[in-house]
Protein backbone atom coordinates (compact mmCIF):
# COMPACT_ATOMS: atom_id res chain seq x y z
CA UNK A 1 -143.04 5.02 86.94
CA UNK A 2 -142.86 1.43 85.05
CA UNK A 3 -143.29 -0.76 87.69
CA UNK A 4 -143.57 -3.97 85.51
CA UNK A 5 -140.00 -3.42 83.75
CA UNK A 6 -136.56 -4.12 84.26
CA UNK A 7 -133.76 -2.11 82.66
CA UNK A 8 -130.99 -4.11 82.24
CA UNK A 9 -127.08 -2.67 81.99
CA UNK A 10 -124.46 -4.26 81.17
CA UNK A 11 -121.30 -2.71 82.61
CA UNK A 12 -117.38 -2.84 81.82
CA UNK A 13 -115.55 -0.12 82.96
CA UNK A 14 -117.86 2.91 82.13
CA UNK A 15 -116.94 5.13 85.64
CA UNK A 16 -117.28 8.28 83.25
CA UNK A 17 -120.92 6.93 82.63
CA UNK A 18 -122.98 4.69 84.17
CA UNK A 19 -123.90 6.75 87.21
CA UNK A 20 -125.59 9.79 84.90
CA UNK A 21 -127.06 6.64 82.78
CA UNK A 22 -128.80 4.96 85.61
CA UNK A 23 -129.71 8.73 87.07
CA UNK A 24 -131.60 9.55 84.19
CA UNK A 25 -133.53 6.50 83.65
CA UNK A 26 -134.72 6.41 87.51
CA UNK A 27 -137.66 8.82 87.59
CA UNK A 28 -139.16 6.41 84.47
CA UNK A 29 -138.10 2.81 85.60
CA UNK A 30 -138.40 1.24 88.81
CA UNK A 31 -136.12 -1.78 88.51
CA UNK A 32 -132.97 -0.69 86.98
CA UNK A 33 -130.30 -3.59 87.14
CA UNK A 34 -126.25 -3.06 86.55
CA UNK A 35 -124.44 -6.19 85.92
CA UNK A 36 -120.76 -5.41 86.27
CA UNK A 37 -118.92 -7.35 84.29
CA UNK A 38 -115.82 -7.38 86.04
CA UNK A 39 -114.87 -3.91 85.76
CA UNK A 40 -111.45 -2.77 86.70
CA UNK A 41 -112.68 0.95 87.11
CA UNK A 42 -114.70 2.83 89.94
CA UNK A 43 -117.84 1.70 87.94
CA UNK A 44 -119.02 -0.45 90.92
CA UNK A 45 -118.44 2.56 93.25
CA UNK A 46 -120.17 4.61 90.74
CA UNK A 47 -123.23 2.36 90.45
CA UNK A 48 -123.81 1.85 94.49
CA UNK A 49 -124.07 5.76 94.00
CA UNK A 50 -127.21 5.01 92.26
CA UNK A 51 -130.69 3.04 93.20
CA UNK A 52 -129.85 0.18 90.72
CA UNK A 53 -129.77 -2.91 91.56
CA UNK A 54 -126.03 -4.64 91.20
CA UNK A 55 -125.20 -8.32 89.76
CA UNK A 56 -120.91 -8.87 89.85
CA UNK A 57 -119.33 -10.87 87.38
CA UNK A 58 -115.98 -11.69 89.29
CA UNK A 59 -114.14 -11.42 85.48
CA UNK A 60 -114.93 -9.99 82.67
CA UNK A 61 -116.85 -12.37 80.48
CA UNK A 62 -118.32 -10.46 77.71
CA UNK A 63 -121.54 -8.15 77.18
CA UNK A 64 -123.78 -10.93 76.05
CA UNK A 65 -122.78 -13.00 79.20
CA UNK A 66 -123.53 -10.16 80.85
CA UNK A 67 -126.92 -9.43 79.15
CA UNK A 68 -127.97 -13.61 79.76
CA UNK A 69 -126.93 -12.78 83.68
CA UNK A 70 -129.43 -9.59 83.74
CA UNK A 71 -132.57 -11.28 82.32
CA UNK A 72 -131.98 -14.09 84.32
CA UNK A 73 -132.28 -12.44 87.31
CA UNK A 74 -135.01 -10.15 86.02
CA UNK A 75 -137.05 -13.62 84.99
CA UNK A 76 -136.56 -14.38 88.74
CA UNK A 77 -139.45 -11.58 89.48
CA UNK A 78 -143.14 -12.47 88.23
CA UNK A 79 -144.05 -8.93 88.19
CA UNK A 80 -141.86 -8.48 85.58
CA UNK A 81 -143.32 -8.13 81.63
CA UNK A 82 -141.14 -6.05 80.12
CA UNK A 83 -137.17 -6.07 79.57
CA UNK A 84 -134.95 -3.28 78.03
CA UNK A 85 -131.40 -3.74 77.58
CA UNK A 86 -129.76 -0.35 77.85
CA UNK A 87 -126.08 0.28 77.20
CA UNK A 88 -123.82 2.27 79.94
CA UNK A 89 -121.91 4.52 77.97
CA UNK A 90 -124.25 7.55 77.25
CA UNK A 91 -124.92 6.47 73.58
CA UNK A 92 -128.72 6.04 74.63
CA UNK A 93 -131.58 7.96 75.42
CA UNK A 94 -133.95 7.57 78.12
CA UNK A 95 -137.07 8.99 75.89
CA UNK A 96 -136.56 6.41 72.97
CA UNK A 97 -136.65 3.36 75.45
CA UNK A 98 -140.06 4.88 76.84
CA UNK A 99 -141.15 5.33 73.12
CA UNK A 100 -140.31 1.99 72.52
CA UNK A 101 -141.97 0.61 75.27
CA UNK A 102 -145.08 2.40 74.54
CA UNK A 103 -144.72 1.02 71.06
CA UNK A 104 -144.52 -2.78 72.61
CA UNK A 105 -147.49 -2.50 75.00
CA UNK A 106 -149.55 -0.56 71.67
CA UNK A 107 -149.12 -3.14 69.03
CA UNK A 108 -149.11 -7.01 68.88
CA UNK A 109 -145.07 -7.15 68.77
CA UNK A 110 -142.72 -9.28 70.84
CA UNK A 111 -139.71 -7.39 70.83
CA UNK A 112 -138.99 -3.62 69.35
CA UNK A 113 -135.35 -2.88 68.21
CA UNK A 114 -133.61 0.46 68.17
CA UNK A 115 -132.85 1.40 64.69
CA UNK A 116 -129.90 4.52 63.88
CA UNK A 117 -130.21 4.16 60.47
CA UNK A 118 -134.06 4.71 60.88
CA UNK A 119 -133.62 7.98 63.38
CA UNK A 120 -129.95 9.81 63.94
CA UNK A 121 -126.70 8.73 64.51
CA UNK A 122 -124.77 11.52 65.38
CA UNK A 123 -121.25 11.43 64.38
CA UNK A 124 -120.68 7.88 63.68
CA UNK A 125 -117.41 7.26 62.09
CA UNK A 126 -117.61 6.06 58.74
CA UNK A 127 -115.86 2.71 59.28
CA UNK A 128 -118.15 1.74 61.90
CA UNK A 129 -120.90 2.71 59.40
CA UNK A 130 -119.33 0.52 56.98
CA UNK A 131 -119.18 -2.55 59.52
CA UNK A 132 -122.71 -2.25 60.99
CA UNK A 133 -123.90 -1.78 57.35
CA UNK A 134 -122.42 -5.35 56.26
CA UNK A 135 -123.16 -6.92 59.58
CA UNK A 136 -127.01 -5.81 58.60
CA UNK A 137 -126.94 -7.70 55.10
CA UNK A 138 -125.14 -10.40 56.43
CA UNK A 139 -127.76 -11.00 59.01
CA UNK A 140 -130.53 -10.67 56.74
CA UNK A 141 -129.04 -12.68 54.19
CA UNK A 142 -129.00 -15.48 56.19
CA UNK A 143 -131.51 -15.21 58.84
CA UNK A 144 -135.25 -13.73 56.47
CA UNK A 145 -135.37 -10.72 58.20
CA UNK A 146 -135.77 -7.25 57.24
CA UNK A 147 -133.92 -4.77 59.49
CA UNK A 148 -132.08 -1.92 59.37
CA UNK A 149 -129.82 -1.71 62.32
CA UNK A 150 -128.62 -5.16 63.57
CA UNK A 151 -125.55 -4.10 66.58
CA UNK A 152 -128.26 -1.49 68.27
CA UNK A 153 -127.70 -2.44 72.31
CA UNK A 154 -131.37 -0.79 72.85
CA UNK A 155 -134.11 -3.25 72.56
CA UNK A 156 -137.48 -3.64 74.73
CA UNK A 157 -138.80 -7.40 74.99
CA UNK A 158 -141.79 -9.05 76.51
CA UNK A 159 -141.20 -12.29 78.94
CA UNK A 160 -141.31 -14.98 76.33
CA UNK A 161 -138.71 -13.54 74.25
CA UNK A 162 -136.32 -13.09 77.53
CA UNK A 163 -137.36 -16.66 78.64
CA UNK A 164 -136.52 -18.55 75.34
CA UNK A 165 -133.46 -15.95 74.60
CA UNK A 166 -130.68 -18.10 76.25
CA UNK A 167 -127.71 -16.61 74.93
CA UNK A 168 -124.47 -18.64 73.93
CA UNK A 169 -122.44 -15.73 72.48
CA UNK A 170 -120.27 -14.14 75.18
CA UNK A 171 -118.95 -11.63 73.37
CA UNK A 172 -120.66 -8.40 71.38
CA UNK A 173 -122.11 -11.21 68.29
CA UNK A 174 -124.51 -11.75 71.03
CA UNK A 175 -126.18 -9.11 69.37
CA UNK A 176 -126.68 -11.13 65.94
CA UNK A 177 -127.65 -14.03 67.89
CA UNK A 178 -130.30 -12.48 69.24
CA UNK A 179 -131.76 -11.52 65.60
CA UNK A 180 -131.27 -15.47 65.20
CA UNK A 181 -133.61 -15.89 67.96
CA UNK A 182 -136.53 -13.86 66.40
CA UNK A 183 -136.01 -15.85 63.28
CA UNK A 184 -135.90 -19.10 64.86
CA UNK A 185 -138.85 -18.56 67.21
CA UNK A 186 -140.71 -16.24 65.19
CA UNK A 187 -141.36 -13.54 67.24
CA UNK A 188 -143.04 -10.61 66.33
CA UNK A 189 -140.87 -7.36 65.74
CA UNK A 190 -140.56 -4.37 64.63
CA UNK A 191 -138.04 -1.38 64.97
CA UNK A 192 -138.00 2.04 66.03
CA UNK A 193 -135.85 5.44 65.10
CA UNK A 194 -133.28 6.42 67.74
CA UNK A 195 -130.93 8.81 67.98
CA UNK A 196 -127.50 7.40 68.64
CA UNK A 197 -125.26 9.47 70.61
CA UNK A 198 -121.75 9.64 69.65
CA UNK A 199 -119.91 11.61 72.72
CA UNK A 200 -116.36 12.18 73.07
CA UNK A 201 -116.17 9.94 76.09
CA UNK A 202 -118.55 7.11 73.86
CA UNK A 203 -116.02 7.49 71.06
CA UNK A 204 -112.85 6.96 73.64
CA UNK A 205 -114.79 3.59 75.79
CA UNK A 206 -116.83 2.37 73.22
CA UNK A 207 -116.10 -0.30 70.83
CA UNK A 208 -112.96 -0.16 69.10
CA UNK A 209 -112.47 -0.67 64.89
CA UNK A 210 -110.67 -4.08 65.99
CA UNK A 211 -113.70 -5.09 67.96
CA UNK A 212 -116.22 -4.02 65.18
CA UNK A 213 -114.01 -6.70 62.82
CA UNK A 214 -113.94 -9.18 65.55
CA UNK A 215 -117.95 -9.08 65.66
CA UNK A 216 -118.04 -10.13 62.00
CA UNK A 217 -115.72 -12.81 63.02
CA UNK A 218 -117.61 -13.75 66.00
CA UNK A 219 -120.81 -14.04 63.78
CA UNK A 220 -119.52 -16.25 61.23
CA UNK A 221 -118.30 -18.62 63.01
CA UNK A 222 -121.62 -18.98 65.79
CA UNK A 223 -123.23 -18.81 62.12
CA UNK A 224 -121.35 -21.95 60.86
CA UNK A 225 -121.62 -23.60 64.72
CA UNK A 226 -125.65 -23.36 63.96
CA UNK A 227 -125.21 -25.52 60.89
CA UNK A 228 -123.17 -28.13 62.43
């Protein structure tokens, strides 16, 4: 049991989900923390099913406002070293954010990102493929870094990334900003293969083709806010 980490979640209506998510990841993690981000769904009534602690947004602001709400709290709690962000659909796997943690506390790294392209993405439709592919040289391009899988919600962090993280984007670009934020500070990090899992019910609650075009959007204009 990983006393010294906290598993954070964010939540918007995943009722088909988040209760099997948070069940699995118990027996490994003993802070496990849902942030429900104003979810319209029985997710809240799903989650007090479960051992995880809750945060309630009281409207629905946006995964990254959701993630900057989890590791605030979690920063609240010394004991604390480690943070995982962990998304509530079923697309993750409990073993790869224990590999990745081992990975973290083994080598001099600050933060170690989940990489699809590096392990298996099972089913991923093509167009998605296509986005996340020009979202990852678009964030290279402009920020030095070298990774292959830039939108991948699983990531395990030590306290001084969480503490100088601070995120601004609201919305899923929160997820380039955050690659900012290794560039800017220089933290160390590395990546990991994962195995993405592309359910039916993942496929049906999961990011729409819209939203995957909107996260472009998103990024080019925080990108061109940064340069102001």
């Amino acid at each position: 049991m990983n006393q010294n980490t906290c598993v954070i979640i964010p939540v918007y209506n995943k009722d088909g989900a988040v209760r099997d998510v948070v069940n699995e990841l118990s027996p490994h993690f003993a802070n496990i923390l849902c942030v429900d981000d104003g979810c319209t769904d029985d997710s809240v009534a799903e989650i007090m099913k479960t051992n995880a602690t809750l945060i309630r947004h009281s409207t629905n602001r946006g995964q990254g406002a959701a993630l900057r709400t989890g590791i605030e709290h979690a920063l609240k709690n010394p004991q604390i070293k480690y943070f995982i962000t962990f998304d509530a659909d079923g697309q993750h796997r409990t073993q790869d954010a224990l590999k990745m943690l081992n990975h973290i506390r083994r080598h001099r790294v600050d933060i170690v990102m989940g990489s699809r392209f590096l392990g298996s993405a099972q089913d991923i439709p093509i167009v998605k493929r296509w986005i996340l592919k020009a979202a990852i040289l678009f964030s290279n391009a402009t920020t030095g870094l070298k990774l292959t899988d830039t939108h991948n919600g699983l990531r395990v962090f030590n306290r001084a990334v969480a503490s100088k993280m601070r995120l601004r984007c609201a919305g899923m670009a929160h997820a380039s900003e955050i690659i900012y934020r290794i560039a800017e500070n220089k933290f160390r990090y590395a990546e990991v293969p994962v195995t993405i899992l592309y359910t039916d019910y993942s496929r049906a609650n999961g990011q729409s083709m819209l939203n995957s075009f909107g996260i472009l959007k998103e990024l080019m204009a925080y990108r061109l806010e940064r340069e102001k």
